[in-house]
Protein backbone atom coordinates (compact mmCIF):
# COMPACT_ATOMS: atom_id res chain seq x y z
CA UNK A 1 0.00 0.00 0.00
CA UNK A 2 1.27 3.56 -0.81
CA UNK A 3 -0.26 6.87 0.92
CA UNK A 4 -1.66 10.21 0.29
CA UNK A 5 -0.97 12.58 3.53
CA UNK A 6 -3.18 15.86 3.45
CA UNK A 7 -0.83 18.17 5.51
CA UNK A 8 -2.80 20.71 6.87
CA UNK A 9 -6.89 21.30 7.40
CA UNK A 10 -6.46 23.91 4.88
CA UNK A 11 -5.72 21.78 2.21
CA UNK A 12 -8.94 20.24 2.89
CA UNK A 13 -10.42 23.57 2.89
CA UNK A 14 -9.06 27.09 2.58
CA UNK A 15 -10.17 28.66 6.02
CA UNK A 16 -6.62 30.72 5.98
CA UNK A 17 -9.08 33.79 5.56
CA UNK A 18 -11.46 32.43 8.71
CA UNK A 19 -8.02 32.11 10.58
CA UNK A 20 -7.07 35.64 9.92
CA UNK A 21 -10.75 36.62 11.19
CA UNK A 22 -10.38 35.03 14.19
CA UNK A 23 -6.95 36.33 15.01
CA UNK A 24 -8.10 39.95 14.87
CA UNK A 25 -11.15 39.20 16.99
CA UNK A 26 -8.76 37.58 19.53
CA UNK A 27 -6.66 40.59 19.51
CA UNK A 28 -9.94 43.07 20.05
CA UNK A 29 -11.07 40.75 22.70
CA UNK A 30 -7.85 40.92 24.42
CA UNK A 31 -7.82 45.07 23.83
CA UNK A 32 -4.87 44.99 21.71
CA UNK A 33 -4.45 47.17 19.36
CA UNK A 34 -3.59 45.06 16.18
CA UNK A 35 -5.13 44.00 13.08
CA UNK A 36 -3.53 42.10 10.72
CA UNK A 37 -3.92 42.87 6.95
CA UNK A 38 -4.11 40.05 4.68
CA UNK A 39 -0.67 40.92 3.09
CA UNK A 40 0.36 41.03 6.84
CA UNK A 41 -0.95 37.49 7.17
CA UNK A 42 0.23 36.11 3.88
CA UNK A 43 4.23 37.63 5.21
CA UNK A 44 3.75 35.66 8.42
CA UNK A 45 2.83 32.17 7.26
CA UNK A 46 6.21 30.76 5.95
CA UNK A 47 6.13 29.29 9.26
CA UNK A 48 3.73 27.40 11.38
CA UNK A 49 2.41 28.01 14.81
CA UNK A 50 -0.17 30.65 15.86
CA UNK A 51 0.88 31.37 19.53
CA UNK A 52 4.34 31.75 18.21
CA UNK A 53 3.32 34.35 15.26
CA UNK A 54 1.83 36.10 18.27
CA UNK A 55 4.43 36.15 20.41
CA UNK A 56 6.87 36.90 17.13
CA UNK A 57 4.64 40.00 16.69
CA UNK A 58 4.33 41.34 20.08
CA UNK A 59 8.01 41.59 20.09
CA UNK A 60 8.04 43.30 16.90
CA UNK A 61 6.14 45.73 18.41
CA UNK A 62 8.14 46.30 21.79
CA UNK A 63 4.79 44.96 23.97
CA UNK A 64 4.45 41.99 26.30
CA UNK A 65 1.49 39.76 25.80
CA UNK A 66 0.41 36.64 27.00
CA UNK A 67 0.50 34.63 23.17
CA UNK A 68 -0.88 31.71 24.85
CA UNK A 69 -4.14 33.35 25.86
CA UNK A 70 -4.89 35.14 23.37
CA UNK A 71 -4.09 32.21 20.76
CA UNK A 72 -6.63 30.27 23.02
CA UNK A 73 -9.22 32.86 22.59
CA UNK A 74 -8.45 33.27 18.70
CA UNK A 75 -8.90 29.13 18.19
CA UNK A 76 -12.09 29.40 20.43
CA UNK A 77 -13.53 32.32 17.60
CA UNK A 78 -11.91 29.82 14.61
CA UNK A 79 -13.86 27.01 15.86
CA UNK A 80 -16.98 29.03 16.03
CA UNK A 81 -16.52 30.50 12.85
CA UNK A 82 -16.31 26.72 10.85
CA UNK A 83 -19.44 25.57 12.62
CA UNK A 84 -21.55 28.93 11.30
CA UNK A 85 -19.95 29.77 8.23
CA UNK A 86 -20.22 27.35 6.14
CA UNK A 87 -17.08 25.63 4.25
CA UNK A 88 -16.50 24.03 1.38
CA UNK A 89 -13.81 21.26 0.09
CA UNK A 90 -11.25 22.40 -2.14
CA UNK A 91 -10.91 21.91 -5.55
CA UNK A 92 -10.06 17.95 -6.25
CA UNK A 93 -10.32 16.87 -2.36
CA UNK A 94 -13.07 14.59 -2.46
CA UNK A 95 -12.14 13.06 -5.99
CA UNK A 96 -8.86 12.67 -4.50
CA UNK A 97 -10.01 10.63 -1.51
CA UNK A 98 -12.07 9.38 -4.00
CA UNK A 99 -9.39 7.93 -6.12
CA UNK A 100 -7.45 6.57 -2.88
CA UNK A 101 -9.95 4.51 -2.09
CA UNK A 102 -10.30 3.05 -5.35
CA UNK A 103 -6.64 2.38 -5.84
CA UNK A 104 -6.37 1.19 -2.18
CA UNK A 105 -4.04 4.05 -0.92
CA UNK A 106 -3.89 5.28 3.03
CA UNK A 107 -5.26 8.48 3.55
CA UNK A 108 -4.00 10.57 6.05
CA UNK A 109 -4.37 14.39 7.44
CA UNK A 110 -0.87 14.86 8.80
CA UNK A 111 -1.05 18.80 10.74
CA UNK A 112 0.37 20.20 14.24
CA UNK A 113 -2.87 22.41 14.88
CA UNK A 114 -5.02 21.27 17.54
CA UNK A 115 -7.15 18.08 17.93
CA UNK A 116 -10.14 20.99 18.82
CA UNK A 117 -8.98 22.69 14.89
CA UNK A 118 -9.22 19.32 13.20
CA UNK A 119 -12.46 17.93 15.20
CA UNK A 120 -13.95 21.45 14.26
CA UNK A 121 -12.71 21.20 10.66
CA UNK A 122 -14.14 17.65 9.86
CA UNK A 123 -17.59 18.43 11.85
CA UNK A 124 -18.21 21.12 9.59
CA UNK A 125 -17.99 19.13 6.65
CA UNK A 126 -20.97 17.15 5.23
CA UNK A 127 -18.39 14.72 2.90
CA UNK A 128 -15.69 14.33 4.74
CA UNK A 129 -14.80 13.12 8.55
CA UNK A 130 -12.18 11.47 10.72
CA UNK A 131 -13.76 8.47 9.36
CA UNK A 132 -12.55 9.37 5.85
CA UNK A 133 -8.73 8.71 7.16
CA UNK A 134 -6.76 5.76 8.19
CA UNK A 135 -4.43 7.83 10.43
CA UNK A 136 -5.02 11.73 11.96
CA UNK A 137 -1.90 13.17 13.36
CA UNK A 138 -2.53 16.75 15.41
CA UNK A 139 -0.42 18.60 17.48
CA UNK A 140 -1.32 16.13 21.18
CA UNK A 141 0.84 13.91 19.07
CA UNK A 142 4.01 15.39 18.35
CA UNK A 143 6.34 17.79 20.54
CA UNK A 144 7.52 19.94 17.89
CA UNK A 145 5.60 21.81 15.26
CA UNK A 146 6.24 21.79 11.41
CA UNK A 147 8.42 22.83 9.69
CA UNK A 148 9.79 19.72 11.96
CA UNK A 149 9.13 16.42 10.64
CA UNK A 150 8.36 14.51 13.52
CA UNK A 151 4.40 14.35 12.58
CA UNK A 152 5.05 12.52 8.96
CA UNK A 153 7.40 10.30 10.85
CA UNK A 154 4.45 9.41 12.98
CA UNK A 155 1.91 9.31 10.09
CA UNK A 156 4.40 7.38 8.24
CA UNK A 157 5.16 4.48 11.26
CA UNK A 158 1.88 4.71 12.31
CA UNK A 159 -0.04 3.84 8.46
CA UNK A 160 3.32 1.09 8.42
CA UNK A 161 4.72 2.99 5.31
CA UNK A 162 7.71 3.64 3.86
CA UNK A 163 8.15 7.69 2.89
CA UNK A 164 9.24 7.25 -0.44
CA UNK A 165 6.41 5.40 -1.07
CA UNK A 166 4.13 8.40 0.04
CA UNK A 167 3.01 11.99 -1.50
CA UNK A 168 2.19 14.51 0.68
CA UNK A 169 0.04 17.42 -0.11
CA UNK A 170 0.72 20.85 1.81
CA UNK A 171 -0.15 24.37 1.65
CA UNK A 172 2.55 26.41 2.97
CA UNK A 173 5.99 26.59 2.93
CA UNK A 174 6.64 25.36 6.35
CA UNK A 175 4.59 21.92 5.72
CA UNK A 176 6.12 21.57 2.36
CA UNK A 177 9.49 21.81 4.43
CA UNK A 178 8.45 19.55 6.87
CA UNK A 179 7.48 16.68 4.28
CA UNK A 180 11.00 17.00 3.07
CA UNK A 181 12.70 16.66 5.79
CA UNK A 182 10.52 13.57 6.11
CA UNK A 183 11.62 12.29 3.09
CA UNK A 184 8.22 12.23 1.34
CA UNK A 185 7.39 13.68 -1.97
CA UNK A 186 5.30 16.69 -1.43
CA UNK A 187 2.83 18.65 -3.94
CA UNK A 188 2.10 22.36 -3.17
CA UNK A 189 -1.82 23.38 -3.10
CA UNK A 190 -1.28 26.78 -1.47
CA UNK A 191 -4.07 28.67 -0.30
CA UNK A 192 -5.38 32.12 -1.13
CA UNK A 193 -2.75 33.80 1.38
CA UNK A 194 0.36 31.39 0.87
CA UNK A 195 0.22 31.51 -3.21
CA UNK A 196 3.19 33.95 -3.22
CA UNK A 197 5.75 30.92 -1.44
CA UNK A 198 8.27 29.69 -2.42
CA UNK A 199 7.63 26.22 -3.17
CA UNK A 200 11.13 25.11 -4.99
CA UNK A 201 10.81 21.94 -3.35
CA UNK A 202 7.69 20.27 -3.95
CA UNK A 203 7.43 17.70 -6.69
CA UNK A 204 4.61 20.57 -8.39
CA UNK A 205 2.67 23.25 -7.37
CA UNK A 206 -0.94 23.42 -8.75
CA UNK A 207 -4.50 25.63 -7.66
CA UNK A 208 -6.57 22.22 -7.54
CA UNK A 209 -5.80 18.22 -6.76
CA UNK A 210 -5.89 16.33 -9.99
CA UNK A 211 -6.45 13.03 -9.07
CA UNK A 212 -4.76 11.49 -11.74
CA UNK A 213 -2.09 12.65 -11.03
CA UNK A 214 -1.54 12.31 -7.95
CA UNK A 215 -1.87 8.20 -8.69
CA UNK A 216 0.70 9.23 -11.23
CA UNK A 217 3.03 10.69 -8.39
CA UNK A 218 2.42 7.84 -5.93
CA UNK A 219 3.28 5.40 -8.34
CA UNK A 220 6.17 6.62 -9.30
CA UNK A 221 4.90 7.49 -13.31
CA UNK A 222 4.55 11.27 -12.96
């Protein structure tokens, strides 16, 4: 069996924008005086890790803040947010799973947000659950956040795979990096603030998951 890792929710579904909502709402619940543009956004997420791109940014601005509350407060908004406004899969997601099941492939969604992100995530959608995956890997399993690639390495063991056997599909620089280090193949499906990385790395980079070729990929024929 070979594997197809989906390596963040948003390549499920582009909520980068939802994210960015909730961030500011944090901040104004928290009465700080911040609001992050979506260029501002877009600069900060060649790396992963909210309460660190909050702490990253209250230094920036010569203010002490406590990042771990107010990220708390911002996934509490985030999680909200998915269960009222509505999401939809992105383009080639479900004929991708699709096509894995068909050809027998392991499915897995291989992020280091929170269990609460992911369980939020999958309830919102009507096609798609944890059911849909043979292994879900979150940030209660790992001690280190991407770009690290301890949570392949634990998708990988844990689905009994070898990584050069899997493709990995990531939207930002930092997963793309983290796949790598991993030593799986990865395919860039940035979302609608991360289109401007750099993406040197991945094995393509492409605006919606062709199925095809993705069996292509895994097989070793693309």
């Amino acid at each position: 069996m070979t594997a197809i890792l989906f390596g963040s929710i948003s390549t499920l579904a582009d909520t980068s924008e939802l994210q960015r909502r909730a961030f500011n709402e944090a901040f104004s619940t928290h009465d700080l005086d911040w609001n992050w543009s979506q260029e501002d956004y877009a600069d900060m997420l060649t790396s992963n890790g909210g309460a660190e791109r909050i702490a990253d940014y209250a230094s920036s601005k010569g203010q002490e803040v406590d990042s771990a509350a107010v990220h708390s407060t911002k996934s509490s908004i985030f999680q909200k947010l998915l269960a009222t406004e509505g999401i939809e899969p992105r383009p080639g997601v479900l004929e991708t799973v699709a096509a894995a099941r068909e050809h027998g492939y392991a499915l897995g969604l291989v992020t280091t947000t929170s269990r609460e992100n992911v369980s939020a995530l999958l309830d919102a959608f009507e096609e798609l659950s944890a059911d849909s995956f043979d292994i879900v890997v979150d940030k209660t399993v790992v001690d280190e956040v991407k770009p690290d690639p301890a949570a392949y390495r634990v998708a990988i063991d844990g689905l009994g795979e070898n990584a050069d056997e899997c493709i990995a599909i990531e939207d930002n620089v930092g997963g793309v990096d983290s796949a790598s280090a991993a030593s799986v193949r990865c395919v860039a499906f940035p979302n609608s603030n991360t289109v401007g990385g750099n993406f040197s790395t991945a094995v393509a980079t492409v605006d919606r998951l062709d199925p095809d070729q993705l069996v292509r990929w895994v097989e070793g024929r693309g």
